[in-house]
PDB file of N, CA and C in Angstrom:
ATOM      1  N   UNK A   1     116.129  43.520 161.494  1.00  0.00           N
ATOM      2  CA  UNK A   1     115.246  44.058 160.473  1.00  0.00           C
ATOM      3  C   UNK A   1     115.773  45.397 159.936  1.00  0.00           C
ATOM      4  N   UNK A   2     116.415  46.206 160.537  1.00  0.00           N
ATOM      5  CA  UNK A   2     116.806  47.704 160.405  1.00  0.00           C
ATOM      6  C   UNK A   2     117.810  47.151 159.761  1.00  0.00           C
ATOM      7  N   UNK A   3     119.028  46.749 159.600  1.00  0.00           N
ATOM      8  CA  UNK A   3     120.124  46.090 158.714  1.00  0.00           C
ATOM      9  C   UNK A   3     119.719  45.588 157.337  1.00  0.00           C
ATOM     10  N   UNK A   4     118.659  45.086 157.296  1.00  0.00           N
ATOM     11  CA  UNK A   4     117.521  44.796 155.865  1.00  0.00           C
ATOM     12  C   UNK A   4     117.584  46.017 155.273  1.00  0.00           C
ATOM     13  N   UNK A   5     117.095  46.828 156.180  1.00  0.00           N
ATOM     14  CA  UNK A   5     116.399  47.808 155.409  1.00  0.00           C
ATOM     15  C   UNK A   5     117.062  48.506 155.137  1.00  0.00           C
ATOM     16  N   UNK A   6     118.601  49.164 155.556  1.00  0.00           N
ATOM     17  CA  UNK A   6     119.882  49.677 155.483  1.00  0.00           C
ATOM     18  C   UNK A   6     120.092  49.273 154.283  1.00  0.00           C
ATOM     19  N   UNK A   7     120.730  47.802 154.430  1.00  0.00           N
ATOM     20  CA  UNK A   7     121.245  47.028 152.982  1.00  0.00           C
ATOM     21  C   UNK A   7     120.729  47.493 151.743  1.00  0.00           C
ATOM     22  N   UNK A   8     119.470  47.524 151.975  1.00  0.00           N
ATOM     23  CA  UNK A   8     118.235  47.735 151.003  1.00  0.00           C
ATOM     24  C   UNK A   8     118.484  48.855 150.315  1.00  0.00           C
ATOM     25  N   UNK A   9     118.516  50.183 150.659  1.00  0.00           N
ATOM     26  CA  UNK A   9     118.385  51.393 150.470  1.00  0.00           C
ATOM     27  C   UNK A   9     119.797  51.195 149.919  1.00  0.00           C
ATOM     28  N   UNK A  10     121.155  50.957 150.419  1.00  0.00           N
ATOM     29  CA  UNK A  10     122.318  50.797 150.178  1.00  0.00           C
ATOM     30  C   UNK A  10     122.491  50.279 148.540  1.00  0.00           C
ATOM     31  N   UNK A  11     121.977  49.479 148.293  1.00  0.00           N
ATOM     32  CA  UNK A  11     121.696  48.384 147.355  1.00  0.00           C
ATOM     33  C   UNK A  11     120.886  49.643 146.472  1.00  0.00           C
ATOM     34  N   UNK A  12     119.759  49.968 146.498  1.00  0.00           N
ATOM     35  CA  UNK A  12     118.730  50.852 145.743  1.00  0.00           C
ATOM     36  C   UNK A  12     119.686  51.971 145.011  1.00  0.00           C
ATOM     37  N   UNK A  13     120.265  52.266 145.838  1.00  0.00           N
ATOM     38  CA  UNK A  13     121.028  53.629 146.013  1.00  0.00           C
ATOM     39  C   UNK A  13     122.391  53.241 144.629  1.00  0.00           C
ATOM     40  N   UNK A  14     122.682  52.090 145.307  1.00  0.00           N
ATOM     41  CA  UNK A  14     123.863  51.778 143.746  1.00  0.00           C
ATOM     42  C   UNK A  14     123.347  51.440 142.376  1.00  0.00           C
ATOM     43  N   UNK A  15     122.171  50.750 142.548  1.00  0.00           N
ATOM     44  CA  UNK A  15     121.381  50.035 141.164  1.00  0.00           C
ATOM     45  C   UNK A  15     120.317  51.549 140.547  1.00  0.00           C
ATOM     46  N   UNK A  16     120.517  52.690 141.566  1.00  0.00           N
ATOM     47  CA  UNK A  16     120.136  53.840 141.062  1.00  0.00           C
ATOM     48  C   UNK A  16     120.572  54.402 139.199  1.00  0.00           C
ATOM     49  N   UNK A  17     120.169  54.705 138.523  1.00  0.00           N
ATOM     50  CA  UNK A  17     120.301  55.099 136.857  1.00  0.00           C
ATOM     51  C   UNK A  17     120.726  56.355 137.393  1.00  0.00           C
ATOM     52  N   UNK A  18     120.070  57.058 138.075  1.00  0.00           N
ATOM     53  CA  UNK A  18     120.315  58.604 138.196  1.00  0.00           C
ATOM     54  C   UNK A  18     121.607  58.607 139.221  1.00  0.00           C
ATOM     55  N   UNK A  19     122.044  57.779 140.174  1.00  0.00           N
ATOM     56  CA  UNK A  19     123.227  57.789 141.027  1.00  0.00           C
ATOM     57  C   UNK A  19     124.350  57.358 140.402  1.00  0.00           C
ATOM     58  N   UNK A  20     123.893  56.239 139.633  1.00  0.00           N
ATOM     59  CA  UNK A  20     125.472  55.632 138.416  1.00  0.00           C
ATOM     60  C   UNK A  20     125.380  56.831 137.837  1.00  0.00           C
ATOM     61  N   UNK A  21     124.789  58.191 137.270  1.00  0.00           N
ATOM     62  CA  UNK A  21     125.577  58.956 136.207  1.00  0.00           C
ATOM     63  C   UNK A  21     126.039  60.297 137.146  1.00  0.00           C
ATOM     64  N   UNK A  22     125.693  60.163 138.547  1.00  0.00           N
ATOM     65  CA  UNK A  22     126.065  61.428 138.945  1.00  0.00           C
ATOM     66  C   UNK A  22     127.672  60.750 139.490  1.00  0.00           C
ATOM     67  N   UNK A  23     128.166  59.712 140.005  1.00  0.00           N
ATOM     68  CA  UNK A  23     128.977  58.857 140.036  1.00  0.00           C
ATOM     69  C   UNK A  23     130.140  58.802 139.327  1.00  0.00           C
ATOM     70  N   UNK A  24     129.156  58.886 137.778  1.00  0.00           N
ATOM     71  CA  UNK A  24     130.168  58.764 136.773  1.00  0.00           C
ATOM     72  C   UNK A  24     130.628  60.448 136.165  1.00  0.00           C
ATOM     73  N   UNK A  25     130.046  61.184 136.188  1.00  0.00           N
ATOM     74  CA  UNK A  25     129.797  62.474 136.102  1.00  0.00           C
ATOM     75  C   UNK A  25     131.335  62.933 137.303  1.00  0.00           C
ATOM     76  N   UNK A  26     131.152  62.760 138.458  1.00  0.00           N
ATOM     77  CA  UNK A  26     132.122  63.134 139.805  1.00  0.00           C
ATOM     78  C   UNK A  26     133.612  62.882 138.947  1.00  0.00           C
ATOM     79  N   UNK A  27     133.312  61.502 138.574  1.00  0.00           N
ATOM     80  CA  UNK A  27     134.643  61.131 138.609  1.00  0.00           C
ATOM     81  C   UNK A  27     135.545  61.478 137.035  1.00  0.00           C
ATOM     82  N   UNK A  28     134.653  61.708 135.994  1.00  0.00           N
ATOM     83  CA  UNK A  28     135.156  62.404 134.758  1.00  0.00           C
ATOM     84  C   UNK A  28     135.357  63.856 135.021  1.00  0.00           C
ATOM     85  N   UNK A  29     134.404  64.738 135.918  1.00  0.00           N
ATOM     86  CA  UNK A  29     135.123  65.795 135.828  1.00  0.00           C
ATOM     87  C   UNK A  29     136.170  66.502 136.787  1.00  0.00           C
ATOM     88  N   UNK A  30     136.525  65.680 137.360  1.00  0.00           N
ATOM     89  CA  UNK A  30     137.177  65.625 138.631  1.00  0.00           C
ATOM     90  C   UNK A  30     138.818  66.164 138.855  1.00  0.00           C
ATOM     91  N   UNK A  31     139.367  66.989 138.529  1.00  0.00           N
ATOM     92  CA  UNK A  31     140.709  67.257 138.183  1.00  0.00           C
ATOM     93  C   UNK A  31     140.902  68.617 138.661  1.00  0.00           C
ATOM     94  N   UNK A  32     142.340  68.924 138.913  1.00  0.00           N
ATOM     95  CA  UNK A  32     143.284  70.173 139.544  1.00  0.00           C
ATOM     96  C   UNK A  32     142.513  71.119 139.257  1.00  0.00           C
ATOM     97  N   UNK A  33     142.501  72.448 139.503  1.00  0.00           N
ATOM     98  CA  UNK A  33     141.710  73.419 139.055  1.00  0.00           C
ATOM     99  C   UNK A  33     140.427  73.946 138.998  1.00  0.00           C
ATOM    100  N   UNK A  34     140.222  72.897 139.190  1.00  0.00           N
ATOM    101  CA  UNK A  34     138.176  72.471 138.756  1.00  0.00           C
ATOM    102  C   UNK A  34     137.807  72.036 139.993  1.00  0.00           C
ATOM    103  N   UNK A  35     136.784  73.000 140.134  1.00  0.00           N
ATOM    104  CA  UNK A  35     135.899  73.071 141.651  1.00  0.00           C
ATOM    105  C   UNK A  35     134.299  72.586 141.286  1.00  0.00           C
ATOM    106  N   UNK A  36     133.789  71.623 142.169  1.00  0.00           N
ATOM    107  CA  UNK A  36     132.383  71.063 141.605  1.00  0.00           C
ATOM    108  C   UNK A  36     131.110  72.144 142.267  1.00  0.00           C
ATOM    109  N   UNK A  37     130.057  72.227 141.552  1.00  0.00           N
ATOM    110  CA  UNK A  37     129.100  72.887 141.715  1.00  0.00           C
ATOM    111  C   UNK A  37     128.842  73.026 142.946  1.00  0.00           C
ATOM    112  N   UNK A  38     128.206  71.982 143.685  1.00  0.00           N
ATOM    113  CA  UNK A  38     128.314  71.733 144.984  1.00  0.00           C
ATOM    114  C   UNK A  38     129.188  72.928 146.105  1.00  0.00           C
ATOM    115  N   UNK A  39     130.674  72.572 145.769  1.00  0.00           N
ATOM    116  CA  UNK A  39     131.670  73.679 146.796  1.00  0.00           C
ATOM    117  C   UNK A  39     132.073  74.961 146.147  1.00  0.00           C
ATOM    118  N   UNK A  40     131.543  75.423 144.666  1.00  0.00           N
ATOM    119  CA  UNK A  40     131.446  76.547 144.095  1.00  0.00           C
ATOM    120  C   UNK A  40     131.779  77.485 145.220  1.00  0.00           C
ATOM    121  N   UNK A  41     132.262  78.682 145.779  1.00  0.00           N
ATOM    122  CA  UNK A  41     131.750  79.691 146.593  1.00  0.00           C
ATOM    123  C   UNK A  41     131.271  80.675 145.077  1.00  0.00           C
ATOM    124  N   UNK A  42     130.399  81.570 145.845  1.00  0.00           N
ATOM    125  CA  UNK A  42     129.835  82.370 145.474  1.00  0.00           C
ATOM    126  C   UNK A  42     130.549  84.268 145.044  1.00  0.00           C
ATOM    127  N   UNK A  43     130.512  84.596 144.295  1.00  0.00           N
ATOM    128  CA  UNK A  43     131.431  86.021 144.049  1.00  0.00           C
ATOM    129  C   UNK A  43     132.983  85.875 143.844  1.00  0.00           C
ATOM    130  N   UNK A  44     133.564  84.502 143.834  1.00  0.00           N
ATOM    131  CA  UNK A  44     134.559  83.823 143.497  1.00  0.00           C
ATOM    132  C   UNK A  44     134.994  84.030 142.110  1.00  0.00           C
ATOM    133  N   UNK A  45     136.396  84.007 141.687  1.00  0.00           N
ATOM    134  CA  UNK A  45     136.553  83.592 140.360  1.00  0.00           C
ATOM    135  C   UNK A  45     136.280  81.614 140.305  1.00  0.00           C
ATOM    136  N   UNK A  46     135.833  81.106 139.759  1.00  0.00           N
ATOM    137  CA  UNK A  46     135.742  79.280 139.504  1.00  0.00           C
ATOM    138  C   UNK A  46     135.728  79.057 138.344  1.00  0.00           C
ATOM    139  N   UNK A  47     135.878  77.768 138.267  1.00  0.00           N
ATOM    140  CA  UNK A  47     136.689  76.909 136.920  1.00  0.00           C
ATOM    141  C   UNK A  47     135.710  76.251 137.360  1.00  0.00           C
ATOM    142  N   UNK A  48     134.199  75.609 136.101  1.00  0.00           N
ATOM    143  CA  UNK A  48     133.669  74.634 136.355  1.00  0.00           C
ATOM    144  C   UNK A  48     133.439  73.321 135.205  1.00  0.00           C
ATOM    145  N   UNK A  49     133.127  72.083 135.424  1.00  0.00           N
ATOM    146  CA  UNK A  49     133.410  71.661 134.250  1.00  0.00           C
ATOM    147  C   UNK A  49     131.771  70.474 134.674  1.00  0.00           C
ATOM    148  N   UNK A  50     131.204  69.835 133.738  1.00  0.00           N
ATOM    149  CA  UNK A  50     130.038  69.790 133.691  1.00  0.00           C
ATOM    150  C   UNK A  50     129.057  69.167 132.150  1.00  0.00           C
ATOM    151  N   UNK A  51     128.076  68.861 132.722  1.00  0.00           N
ATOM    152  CA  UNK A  51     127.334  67.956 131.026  1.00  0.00           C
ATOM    153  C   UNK A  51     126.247  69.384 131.045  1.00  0.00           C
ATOM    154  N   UNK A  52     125.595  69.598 130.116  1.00  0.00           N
ATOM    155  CA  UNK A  52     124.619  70.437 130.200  1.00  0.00           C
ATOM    156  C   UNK A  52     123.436  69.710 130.173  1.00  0.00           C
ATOM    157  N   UNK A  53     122.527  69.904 130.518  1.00  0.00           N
ATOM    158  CA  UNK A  53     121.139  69.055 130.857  1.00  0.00           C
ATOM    159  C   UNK A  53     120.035  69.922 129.687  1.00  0.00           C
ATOM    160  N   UNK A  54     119.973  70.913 130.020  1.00  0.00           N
ATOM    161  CA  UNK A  54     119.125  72.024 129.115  1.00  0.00           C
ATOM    162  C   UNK A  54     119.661  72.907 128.561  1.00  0.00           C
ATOM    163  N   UNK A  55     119.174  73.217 127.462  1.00  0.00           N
ATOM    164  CA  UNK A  55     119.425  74.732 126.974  1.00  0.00           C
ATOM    165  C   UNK A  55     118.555  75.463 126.520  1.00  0.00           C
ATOM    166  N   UNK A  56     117.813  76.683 126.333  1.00  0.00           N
ATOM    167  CA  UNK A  56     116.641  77.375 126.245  1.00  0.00           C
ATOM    168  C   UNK A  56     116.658  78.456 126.017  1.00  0.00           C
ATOM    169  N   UNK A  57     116.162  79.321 125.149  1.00  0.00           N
ATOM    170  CA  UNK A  57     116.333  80.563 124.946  1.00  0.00           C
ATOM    171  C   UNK A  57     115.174  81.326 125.787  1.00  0.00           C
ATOM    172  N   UNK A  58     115.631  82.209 126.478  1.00  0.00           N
ATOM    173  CA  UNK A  58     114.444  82.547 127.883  1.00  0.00           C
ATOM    174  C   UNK A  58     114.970  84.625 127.689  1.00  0.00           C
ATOM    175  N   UNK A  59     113.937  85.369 127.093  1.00  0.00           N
ATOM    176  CA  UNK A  59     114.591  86.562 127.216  1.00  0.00           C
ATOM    177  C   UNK A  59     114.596  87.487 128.502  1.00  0.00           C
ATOM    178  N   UNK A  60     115.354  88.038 128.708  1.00  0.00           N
ATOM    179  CA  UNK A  60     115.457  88.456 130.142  1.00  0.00           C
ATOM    180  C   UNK A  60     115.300  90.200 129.549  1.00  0.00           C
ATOM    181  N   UNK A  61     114.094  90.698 130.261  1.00  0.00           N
ATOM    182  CA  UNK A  61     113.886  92.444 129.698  1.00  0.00           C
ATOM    183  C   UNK A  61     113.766  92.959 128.536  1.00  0.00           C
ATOM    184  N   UNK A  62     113.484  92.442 127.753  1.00  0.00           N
ATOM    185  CA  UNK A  62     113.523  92.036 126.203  1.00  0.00           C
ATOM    186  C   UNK A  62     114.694  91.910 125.673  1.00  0.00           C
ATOM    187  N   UNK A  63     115.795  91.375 126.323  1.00  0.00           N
ATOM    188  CA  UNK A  63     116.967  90.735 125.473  1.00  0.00           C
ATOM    189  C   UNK A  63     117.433  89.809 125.615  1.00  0.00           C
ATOM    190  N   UNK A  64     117.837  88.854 124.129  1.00  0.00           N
ATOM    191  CA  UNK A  64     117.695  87.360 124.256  1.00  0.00           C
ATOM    192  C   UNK A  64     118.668  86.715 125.329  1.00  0.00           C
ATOM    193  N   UNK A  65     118.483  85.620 125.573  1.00  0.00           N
ATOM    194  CA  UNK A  65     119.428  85.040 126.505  1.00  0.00           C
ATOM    195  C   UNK A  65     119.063  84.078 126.290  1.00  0.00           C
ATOM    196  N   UNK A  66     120.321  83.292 126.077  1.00  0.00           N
ATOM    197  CA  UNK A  66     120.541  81.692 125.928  1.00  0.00           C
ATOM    198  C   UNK A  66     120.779  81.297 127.392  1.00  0.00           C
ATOM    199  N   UNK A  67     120.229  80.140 128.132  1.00  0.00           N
ATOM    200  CA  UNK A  67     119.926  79.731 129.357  1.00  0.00           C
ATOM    201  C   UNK A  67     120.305  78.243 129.230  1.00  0.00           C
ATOM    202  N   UNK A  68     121.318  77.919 130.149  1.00  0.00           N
ATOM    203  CA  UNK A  68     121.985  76.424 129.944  1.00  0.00           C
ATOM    204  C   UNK A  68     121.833  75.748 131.623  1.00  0.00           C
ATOM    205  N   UNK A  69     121.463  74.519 131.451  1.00  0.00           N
ATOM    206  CA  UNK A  69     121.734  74.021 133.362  1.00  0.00           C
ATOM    207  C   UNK A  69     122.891  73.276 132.888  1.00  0.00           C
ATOM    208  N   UNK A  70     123.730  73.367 133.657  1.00  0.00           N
ATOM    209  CA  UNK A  70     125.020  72.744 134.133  1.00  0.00           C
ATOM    210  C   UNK A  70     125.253  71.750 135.130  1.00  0.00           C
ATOM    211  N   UNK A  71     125.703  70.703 135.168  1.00  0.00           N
ATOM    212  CA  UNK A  71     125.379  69.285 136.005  1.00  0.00           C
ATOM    213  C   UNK A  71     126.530  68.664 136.032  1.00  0.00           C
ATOM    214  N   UNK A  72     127.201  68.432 137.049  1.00  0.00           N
ATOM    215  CA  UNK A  72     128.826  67.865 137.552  1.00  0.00           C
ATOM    216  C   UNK A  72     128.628  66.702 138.076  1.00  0.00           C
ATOM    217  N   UNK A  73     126.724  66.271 138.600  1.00  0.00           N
ATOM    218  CA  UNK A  73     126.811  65.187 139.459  1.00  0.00           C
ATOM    219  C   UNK A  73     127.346  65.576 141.316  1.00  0.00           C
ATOM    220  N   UNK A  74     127.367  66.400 141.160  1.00  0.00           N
ATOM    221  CA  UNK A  74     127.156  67.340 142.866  1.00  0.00           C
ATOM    222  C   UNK A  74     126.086  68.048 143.130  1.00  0.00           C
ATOM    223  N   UNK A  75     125.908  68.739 141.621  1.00  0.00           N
ATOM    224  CA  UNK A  75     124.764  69.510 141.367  1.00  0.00           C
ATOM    225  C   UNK A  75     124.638  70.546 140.363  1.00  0.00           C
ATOM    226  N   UNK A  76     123.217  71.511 140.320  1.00  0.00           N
ATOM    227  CA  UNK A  76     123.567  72.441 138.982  1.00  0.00           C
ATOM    228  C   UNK A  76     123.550  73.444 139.243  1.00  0.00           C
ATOM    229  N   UNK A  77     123.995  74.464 138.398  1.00  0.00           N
ATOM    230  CA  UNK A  77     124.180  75.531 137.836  1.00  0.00           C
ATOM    231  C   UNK A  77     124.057  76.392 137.157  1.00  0.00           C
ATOM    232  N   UNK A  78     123.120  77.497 136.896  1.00  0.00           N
ATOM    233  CA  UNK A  78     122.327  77.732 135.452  1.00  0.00           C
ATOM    234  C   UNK A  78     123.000  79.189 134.884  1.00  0.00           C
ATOM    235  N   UNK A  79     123.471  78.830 133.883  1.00  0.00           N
ATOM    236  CA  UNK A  79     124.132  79.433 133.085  1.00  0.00           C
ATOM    237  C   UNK A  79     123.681  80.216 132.201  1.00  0.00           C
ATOM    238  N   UNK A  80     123.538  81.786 132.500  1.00  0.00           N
ATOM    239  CA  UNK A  80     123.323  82.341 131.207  1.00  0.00           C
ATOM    240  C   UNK A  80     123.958  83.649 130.208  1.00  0.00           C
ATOM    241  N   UNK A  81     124.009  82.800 128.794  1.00  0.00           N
ATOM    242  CA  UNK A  81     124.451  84.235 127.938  1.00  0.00           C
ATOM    243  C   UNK A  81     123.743  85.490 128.042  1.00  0.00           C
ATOM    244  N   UNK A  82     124.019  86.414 128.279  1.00  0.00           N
ATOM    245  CA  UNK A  82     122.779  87.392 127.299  1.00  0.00           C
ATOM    246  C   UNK A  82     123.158  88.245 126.226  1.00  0.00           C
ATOM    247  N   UNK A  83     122.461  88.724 125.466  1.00  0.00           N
ATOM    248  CA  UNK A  83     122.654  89.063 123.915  1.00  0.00           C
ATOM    249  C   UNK A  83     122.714  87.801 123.223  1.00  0.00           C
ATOM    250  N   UNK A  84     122.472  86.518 123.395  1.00  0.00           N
ATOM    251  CA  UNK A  84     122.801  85.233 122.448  1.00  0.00           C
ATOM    252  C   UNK A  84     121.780  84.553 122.806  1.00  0.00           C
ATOM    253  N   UNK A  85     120.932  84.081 121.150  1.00  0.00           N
ATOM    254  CA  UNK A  85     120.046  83.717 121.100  1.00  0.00           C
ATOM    255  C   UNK A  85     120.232  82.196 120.809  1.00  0.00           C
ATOM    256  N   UNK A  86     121.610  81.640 120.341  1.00  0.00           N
ATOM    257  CA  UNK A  86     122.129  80.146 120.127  1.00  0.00           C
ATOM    258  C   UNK A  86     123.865  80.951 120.095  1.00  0.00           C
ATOM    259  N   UNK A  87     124.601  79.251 120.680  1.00  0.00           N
ATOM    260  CA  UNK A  87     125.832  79.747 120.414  1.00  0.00           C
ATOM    261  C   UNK A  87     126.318  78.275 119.836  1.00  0.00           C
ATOM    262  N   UNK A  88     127.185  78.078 118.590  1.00  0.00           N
ATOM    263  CA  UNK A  88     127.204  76.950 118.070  1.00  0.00           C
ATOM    264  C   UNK A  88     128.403  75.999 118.883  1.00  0.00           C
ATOM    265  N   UNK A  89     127.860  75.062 118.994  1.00  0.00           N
ATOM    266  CA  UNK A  89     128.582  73.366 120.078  1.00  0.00           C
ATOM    267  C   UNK A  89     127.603  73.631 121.185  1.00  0.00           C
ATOM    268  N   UNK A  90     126.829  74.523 121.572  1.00  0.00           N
ATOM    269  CA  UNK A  90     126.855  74.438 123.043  1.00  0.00           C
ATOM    270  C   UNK A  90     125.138  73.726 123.019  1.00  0.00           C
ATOM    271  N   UNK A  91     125.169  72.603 123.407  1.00  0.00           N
ATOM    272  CA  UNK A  91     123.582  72.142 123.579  1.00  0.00           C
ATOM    273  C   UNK A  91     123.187  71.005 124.349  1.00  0.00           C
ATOM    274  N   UNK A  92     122.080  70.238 124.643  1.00  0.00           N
ATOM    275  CA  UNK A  92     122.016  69.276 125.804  1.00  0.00           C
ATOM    276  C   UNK A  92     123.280  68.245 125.310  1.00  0.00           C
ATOM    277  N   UNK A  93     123.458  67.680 126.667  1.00  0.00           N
ATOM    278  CA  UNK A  93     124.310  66.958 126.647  1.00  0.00           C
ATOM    279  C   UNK A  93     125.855  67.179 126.231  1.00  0.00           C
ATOM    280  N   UNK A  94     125.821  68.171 126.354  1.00  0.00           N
ATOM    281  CA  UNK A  94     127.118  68.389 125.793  1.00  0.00           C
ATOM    282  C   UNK A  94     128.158  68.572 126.876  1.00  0.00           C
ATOM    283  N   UNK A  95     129.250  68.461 126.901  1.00  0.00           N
ATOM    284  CA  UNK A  95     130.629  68.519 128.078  1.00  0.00           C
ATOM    285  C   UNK A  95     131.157  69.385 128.007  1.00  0.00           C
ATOM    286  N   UNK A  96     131.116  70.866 129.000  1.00  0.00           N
ATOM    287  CA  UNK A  96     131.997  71.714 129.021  1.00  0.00           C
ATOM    288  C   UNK A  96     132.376  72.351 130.381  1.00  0.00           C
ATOM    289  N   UNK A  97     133.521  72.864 130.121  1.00  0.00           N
ATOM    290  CA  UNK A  97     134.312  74.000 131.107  1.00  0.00           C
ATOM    291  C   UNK A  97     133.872  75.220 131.267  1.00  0.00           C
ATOM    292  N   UNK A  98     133.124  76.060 131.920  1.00  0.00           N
ATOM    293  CA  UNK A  98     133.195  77.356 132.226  1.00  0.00           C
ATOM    294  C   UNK A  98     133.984  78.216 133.636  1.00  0.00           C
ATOM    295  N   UNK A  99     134.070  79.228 132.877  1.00  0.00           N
ATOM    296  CA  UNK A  99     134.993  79.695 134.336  1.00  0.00           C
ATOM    297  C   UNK A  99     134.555  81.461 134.438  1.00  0.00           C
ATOM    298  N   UNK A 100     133.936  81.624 135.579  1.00  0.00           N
ATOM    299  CA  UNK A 100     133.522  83.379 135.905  1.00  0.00           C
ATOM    300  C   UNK A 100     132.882  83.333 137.195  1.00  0.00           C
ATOM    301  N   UNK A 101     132.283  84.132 137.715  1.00  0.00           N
ATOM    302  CA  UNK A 101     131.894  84.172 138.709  1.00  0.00           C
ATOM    303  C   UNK A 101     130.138  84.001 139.623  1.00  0.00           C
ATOM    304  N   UNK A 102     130.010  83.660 140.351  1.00  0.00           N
ATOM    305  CA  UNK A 102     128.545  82.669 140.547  1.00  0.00           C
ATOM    306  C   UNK A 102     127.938  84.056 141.565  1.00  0.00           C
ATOM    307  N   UNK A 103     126.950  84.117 141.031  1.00  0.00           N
ATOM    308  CA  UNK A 103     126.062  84.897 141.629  1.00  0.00           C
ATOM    309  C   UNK A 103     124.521  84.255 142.170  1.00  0.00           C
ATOM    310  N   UNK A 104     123.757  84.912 142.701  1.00  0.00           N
ATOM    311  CA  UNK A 104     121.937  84.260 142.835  1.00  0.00           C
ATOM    312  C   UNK A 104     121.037  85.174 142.026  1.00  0.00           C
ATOM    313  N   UNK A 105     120.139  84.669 141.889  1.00  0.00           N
ATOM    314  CA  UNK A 105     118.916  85.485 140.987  1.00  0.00           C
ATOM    315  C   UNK A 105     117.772  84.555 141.660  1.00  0.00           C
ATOM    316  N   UNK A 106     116.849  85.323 142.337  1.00  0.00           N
ATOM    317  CA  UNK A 106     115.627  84.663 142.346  1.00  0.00           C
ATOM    318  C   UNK A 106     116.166  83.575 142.842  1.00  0.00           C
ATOM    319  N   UNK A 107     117.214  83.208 144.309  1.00  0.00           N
ATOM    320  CA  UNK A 107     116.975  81.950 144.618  1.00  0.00           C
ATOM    321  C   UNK A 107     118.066  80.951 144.324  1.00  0.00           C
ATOM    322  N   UNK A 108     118.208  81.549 143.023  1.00  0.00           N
ATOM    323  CA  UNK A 108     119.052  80.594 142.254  1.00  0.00           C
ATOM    324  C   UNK A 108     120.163  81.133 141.644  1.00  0.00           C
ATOM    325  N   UNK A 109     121.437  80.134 142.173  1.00  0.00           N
ATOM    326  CA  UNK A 109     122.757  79.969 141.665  1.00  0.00           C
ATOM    327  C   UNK A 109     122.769  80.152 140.202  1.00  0.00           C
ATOM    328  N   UNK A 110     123.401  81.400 139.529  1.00  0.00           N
ATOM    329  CA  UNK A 110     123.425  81.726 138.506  1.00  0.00           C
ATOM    330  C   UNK A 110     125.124  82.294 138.214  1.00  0.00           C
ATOM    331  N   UNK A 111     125.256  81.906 136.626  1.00  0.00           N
ATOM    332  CA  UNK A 111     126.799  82.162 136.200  1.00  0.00           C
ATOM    333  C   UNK A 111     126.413  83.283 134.768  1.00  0.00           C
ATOM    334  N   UNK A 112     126.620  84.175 135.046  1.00  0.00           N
ATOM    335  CA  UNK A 112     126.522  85.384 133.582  1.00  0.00           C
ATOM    336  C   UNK A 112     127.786  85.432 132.651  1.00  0.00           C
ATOM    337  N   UNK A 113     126.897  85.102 131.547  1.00  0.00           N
ATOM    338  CA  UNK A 113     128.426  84.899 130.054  1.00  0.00           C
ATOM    339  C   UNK A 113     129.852  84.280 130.584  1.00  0.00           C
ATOM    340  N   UNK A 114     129.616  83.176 131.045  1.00  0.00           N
ATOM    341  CA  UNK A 114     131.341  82.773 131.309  1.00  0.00           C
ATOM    342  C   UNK A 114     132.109  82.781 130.087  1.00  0.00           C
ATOM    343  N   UNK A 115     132.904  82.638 130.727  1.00  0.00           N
ATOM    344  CA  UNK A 115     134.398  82.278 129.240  1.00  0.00           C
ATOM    345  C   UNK A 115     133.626  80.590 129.206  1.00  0.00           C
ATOM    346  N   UNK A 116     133.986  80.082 128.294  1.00  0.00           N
ATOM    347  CA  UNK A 116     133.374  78.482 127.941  1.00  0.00           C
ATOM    348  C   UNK A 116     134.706  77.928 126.800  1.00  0.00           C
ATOM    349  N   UNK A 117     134.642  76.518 127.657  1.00  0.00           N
ATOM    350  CA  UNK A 117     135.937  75.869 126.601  1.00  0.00           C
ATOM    351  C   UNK A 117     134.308  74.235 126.687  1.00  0.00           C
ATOM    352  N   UNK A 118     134.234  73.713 125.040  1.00  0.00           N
ATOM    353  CA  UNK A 118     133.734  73.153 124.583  1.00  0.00           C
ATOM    354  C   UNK A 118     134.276  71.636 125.023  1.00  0.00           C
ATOM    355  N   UNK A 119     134.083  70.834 125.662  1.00  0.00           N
ATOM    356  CA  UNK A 119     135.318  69.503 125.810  1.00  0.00           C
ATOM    357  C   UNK A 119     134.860  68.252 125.141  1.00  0.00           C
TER     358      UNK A 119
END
């Protein structure tokens, strides 16, 4: 019965929508140089590459900041400009490279103004 239920989950787990794109996600951004969210270290220089899920203008102290999540399919990353209230290519769904250094805020894995290549 436990082998059922193994299979099962096994099976669930591949016919998953959200597991085929993190899957497919791994394996497109997957190359020399490029470190996934997931094994990021922290205060590091990193090269990350990634779909964006959100983008949002969220002001931080009264100055604007454009706020992006970043998603490799390991996991995310939330990215933000500040002084930029839109920056043009950059919006959901979109495929890009950033590279600077990962800090926390509140908890959370945060990247301030990277360099950004559009892909």
């Amino acid at each position: 019965m436990a082998t059922k239920s193994r299979l099962r989950r096994t099976i669930s787990r591949w016919a998953s929508p959200a597991e085929a794109e993190a899957r497919d996600l791994r394996r497109t951004f997957a190359s020399s140089g490029v470190v996934s969210v997931a094994e990021a270290p922290s205060r590091t220089p990193v090269q990350l590459r990634g779909t964006l899920r959100t983008v949002t203008l969220r002001p931080r102290g009264g100055v604007p900041a454009l706020e992006a999540e970043l998603y490799d399919g390991t996991g995310t990353l939330t990215i933000i400009w500040l002084g930029r209230r839109r920056i043009a290519g950059i919006g959901p769904g979109r495929a890009i490279e950033v590279a600077g250094r990962i800090g926390e805020h509140d908890g959370q894995r945060v990247l301030y103004n990277p360099r950004y290549e559009l892909l």
